[in-house]
C-alpha atoms as a PDB file:
ATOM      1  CA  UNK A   1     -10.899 -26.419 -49.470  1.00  0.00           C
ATOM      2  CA  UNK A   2      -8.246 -28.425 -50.776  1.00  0.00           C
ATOM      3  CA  UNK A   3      -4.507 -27.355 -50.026  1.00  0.00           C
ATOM      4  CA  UNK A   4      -1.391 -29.421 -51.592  1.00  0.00           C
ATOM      5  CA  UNK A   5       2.186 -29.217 -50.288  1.00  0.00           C
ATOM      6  CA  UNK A   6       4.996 -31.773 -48.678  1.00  0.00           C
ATOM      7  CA  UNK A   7       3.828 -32.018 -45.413  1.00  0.00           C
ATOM      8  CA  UNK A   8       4.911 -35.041 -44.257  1.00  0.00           C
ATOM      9  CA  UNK A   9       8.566 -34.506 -45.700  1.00  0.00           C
ATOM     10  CA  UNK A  10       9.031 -37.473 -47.415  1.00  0.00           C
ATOM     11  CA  UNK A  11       8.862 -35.907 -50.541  1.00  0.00           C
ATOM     12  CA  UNK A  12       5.572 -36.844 -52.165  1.00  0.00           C
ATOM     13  CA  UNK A  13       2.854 -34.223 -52.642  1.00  0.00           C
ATOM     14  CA  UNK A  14       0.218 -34.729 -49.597  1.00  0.00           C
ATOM     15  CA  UNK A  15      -3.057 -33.133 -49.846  1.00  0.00           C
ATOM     16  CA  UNK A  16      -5.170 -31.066 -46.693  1.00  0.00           C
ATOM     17  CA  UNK A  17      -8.576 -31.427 -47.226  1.00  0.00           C
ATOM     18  CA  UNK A  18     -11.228 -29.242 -44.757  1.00  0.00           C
ATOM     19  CA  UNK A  19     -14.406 -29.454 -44.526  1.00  0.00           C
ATOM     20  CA  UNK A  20     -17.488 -28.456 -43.381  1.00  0.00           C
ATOM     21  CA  UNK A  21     -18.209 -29.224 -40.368  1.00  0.00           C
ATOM     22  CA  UNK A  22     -14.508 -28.709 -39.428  1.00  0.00           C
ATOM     23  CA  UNK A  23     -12.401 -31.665 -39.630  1.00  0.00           C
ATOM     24  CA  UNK A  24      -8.538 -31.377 -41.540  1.00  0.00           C
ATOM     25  CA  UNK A  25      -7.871 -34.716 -43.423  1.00  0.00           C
ATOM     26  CA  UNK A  26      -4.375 -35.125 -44.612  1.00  0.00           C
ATOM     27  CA  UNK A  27      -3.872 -37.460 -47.624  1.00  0.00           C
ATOM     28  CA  UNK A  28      -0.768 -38.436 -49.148  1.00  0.00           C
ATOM     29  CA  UNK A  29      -0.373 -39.168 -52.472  1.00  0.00           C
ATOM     30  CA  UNK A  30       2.649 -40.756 -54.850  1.00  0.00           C
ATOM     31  CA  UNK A  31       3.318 -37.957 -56.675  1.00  0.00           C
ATOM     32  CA  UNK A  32       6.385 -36.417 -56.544  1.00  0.00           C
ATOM     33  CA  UNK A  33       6.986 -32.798 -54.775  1.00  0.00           C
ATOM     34  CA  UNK A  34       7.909 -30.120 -56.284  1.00  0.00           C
ATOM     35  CA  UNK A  35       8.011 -26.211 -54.782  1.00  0.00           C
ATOM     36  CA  UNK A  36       6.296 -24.986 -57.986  1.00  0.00           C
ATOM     37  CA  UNK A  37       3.429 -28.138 -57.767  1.00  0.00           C
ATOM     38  CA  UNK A  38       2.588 -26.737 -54.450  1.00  0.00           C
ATOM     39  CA  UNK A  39      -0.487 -24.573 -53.425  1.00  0.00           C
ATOM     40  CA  UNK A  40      -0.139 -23.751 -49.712  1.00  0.00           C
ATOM     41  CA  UNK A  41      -3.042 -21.489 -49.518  1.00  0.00           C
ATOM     42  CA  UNK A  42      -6.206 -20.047 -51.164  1.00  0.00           C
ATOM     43  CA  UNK A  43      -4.801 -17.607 -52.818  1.00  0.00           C
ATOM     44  CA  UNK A  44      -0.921 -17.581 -54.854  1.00  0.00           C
ATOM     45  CA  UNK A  45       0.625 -14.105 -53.898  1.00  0.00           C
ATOM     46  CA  UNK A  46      -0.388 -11.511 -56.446  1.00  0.00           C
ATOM     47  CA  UNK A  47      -1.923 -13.974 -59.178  1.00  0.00           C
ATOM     48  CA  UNK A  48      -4.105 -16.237 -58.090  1.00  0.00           C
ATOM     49  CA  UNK A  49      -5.051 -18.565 -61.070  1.00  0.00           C
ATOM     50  CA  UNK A  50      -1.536 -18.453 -62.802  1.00  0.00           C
ATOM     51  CA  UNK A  51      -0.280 -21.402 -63.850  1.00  0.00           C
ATOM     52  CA  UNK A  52       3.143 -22.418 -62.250  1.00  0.00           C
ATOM     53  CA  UNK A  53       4.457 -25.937 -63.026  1.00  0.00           C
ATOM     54  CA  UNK A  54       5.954 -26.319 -65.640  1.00  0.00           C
ATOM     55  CA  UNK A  55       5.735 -23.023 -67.005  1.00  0.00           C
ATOM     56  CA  UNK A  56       6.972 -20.010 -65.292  1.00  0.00           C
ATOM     57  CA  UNK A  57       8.035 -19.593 -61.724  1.00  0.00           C
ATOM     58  CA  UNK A  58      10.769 -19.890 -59.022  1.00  0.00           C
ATOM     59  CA  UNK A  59      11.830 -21.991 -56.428  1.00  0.00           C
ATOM     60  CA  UNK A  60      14.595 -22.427 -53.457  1.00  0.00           C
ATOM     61  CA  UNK A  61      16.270 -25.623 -54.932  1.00  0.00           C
ATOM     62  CA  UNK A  62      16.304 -28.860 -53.054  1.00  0.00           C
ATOM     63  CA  UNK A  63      19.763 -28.633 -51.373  1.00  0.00           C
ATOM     64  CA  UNK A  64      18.685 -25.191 -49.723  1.00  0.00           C
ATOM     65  CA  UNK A  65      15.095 -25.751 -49.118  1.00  0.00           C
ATOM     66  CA  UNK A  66      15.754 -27.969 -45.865  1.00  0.00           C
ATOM     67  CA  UNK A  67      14.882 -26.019 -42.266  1.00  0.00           C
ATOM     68  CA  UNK A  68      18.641 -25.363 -40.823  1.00  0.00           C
ATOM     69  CA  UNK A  69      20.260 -23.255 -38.685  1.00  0.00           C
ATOM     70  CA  UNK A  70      22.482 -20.649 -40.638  1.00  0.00           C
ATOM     71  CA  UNK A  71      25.192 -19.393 -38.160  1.00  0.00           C
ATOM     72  CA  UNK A  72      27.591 -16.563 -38.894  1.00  0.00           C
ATOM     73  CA  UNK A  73      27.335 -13.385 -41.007  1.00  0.00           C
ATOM     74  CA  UNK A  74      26.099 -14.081 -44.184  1.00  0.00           C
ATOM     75  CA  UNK A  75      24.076 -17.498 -46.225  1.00  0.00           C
ATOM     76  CA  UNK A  76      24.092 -19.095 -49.412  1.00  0.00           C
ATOM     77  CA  UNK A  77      20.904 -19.376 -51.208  1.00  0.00           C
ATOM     78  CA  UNK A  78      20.228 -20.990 -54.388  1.00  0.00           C
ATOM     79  CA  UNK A  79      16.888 -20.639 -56.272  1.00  0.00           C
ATOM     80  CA  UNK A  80      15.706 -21.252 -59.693  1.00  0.00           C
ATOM     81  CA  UNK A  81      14.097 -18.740 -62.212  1.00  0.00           C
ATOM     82  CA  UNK A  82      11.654 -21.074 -64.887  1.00  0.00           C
ATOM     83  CA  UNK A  83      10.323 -19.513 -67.387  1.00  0.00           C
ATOM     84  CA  UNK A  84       9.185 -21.953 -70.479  1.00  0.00           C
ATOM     85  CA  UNK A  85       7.051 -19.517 -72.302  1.00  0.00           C
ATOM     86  CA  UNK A  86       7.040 -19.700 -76.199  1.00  0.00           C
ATOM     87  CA  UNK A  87       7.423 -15.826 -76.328  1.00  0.00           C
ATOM     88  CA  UNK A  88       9.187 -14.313 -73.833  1.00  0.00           C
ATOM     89  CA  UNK A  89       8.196 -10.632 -72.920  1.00  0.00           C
ATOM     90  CA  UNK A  90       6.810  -7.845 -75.614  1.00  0.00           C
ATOM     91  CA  UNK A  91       7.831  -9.218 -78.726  1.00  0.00           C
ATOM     92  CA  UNK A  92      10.210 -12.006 -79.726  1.00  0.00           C
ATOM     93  CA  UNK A  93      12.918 -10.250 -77.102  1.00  0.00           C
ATOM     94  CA  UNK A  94      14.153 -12.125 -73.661  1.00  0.00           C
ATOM     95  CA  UNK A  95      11.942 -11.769 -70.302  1.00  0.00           C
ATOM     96  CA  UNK A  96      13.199  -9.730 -67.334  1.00  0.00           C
ATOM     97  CA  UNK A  97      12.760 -11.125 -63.822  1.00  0.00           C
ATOM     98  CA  UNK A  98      13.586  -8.684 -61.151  1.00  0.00           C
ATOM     99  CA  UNK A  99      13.892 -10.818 -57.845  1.00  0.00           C
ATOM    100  CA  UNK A 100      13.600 -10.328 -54.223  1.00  0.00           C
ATOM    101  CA  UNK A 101      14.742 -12.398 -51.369  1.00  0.00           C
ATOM    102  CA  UNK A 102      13.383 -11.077 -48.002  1.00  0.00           C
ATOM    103  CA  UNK A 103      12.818 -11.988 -44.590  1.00  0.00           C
ATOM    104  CA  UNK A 104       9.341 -12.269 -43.301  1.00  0.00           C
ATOM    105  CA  UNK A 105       8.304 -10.167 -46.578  1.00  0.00           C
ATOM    106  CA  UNK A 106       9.730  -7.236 -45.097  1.00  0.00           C
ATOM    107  CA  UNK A 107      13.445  -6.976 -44.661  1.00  0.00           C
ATOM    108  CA  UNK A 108      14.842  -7.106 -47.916  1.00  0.00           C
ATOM    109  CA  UNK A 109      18.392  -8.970 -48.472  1.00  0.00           C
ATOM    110  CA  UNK A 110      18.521  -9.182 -52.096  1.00  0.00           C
ATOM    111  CA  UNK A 111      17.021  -7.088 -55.077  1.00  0.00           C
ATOM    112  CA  UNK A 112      18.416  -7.639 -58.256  1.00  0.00           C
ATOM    113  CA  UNK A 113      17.198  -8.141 -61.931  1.00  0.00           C
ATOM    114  CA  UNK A 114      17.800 -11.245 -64.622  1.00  0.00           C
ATOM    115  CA  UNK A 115      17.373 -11.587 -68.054  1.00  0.00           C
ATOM    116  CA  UNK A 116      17.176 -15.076 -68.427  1.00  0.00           C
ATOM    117  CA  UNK A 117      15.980 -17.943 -66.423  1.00  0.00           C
ATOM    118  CA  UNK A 118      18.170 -20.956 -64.967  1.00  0.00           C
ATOM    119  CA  UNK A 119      19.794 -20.971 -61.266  1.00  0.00           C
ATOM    120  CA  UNK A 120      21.320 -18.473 -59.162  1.00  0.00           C
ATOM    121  CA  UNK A 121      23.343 -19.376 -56.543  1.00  0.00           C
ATOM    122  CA  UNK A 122      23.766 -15.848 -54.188  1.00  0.00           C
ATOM    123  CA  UNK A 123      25.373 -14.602 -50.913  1.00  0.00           C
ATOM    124  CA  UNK A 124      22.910 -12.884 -48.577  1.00  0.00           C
ATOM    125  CA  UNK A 125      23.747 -11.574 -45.267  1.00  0.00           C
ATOM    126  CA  UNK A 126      21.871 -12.591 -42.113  1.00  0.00           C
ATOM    127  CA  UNK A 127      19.904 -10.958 -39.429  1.00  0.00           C
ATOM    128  CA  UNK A 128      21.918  -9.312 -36.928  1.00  0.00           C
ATOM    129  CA  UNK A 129      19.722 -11.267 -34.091  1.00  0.00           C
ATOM    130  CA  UNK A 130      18.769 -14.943 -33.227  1.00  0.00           C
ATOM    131  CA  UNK A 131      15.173 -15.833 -34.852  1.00  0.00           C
ATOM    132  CA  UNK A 132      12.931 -18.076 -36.669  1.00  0.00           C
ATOM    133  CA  UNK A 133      11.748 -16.532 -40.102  1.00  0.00           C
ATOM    134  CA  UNK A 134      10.672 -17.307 -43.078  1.00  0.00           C
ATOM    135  CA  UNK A 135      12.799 -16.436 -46.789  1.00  0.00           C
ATOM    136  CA  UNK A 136      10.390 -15.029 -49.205  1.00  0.00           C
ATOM    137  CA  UNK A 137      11.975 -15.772 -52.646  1.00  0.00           C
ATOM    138  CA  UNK A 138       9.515 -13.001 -54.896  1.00  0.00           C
ATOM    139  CA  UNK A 139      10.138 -12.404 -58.539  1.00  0.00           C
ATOM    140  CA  UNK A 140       8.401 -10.110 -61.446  1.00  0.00           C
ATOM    141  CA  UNK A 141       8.527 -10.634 -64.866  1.00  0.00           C
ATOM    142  CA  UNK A 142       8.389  -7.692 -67.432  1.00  0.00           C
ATOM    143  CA  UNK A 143       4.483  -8.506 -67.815  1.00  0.00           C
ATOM    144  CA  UNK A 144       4.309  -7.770 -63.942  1.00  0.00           C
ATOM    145  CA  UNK A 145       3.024 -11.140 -62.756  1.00  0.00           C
ATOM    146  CA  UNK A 146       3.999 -12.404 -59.262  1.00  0.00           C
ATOM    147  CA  UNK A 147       5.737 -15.688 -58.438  1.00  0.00           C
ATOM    148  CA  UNK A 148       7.388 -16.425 -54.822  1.00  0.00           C
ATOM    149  CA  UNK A 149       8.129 -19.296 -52.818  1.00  0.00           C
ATOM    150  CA  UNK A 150       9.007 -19.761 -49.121  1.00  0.00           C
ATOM    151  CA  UNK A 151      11.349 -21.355 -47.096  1.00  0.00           C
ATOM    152  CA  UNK A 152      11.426 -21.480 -43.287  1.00  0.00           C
ATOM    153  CA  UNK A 153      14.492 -21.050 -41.727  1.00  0.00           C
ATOM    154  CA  UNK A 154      16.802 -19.794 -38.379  1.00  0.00           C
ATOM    155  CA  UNK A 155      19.643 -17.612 -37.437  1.00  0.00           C
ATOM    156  CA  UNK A 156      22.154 -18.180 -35.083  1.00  0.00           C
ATOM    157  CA  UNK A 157      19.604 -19.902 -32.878  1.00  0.00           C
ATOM    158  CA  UNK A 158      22.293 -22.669 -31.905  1.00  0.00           C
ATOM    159  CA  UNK A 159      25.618 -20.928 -31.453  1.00  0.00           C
ATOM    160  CA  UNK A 160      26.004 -21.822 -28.028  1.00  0.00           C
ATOM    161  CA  UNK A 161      27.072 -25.007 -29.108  1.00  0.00           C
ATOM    162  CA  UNK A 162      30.461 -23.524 -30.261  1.00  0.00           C
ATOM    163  CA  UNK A 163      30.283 -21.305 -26.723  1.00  0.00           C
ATOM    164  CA  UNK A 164      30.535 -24.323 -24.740  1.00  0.00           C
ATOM    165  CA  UNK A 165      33.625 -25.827 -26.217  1.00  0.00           C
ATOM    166  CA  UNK A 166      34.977 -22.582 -26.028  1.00  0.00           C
ATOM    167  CA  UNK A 167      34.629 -22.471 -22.327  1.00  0.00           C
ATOM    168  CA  UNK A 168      35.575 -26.293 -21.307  1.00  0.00           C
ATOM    169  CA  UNK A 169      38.514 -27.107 -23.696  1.00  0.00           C
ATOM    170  CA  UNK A 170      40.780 -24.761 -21.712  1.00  0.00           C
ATOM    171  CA  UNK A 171      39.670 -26.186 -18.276  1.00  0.00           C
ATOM    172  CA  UNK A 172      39.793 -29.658 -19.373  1.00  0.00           C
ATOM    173  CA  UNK A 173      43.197 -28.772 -20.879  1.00  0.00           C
ATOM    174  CA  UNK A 174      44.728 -27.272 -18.242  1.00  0.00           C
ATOM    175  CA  UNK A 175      42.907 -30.119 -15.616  1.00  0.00           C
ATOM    176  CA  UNK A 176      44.882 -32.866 -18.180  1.00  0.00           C
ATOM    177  CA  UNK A 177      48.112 -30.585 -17.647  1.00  0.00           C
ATOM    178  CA  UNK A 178      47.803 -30.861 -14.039  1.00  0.00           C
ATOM    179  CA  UNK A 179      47.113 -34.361 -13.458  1.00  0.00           C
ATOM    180  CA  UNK A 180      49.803 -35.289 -15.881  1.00  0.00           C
ATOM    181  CA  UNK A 181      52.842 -33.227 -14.113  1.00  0.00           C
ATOM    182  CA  UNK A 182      51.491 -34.499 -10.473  1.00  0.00           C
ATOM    183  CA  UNK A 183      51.972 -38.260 -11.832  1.00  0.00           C
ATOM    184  CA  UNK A 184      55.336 -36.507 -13.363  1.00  0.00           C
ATOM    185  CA  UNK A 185      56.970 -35.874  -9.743  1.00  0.00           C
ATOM    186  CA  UNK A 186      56.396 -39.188  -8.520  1.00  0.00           C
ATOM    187  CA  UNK A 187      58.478 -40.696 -10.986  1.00  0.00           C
ATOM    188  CA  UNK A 188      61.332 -37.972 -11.165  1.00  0.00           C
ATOM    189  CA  UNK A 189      64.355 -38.589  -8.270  1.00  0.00           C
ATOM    190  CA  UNK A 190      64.395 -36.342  -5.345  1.00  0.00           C
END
């Protein structure tokens, strides 16, 4: 079985090749990656032999696609609806593409319908806890086939790095304070 995806992260398409007797060969290639040029497993959600570069399709752009640690309440994510059919939906009228942005395929944080393709940029809130997940971009169109893409990502797992600062800034502060008055007296008169 042959598998294709970015695994090096150096942005070229690298190929996973198993075989028989068990070995995993990784190959990399010079073509350039692409979320919708990828096939990361057997099988492509829902449809499994629909054709998705450079037809119809979505994707986490590029700037958001990175693994990083989103801290605070809420995230931006941007993704990218494609849809270069000839015909769009029943008729010569304009495709629907109802969207939804979960995490780990079951908590949902965004469900909301398009009419036309190009890029979204939307404000999604974040889980309550610290964790590693993945972002399951899914969308529809009106003919009901399945597109998604995935993005790994975490949640507050590095907020102690603002803790710290909160907790030595005053004690350095104040240890600055006192060092700097004690030098003070010596050079006051009695």
């Amino acid at each position: 079985m042959v598998l294709a995806d970015d695994v090096t992260g150096n942005g070229f398409m690298d190929l996973l090749v198993s075989t028989m007797n068990g070995n995993v060969i990784a190959l990399g290639t010079d073509v350039q990656y692409h979320p919708m040029k990828a096939w990361t497993s057997r099988e492509q959600g829902n449809n499994n032999v629909e054709l998705r570069d450079g037809r119809q399709g979505i994707f986490v752009t590029e700037g958001y696609r990175h693994h990083g640690d989103k801290v605070g309440a809420t995230m931006m994510l941007e993704f990218e609806i494609v849809d270069k059919r000839p015909v769009k939906g029943f008729g010569a009228g304009s495709g629907t593409y109802s969207v939804k942005v979960s995490i780990g395929g079951n908590a949902v944080l965004l469900q909301k319908t398009y009419t036309r393709p190009g890029k979204y940029l939307e404000e999604l809130p974040c889980p309550a806890r610290r964790q590693y997940s993945t972002i399951y971009v899914q969308m529809v169109n009106e003919l009901g086939q399945h597109f998604e893409d995935r993005v790994a990502m975490s949640f507050n797992m590095r907020f102690y790095r603002a803790m710290k600062w909160v907790l030595v800034l005053p004690f350095v502060a104040m240890a600055g304070v006192i060092v700097f008055i004690k030098d003070m007296q010596h050079m006051l008169p009695v």
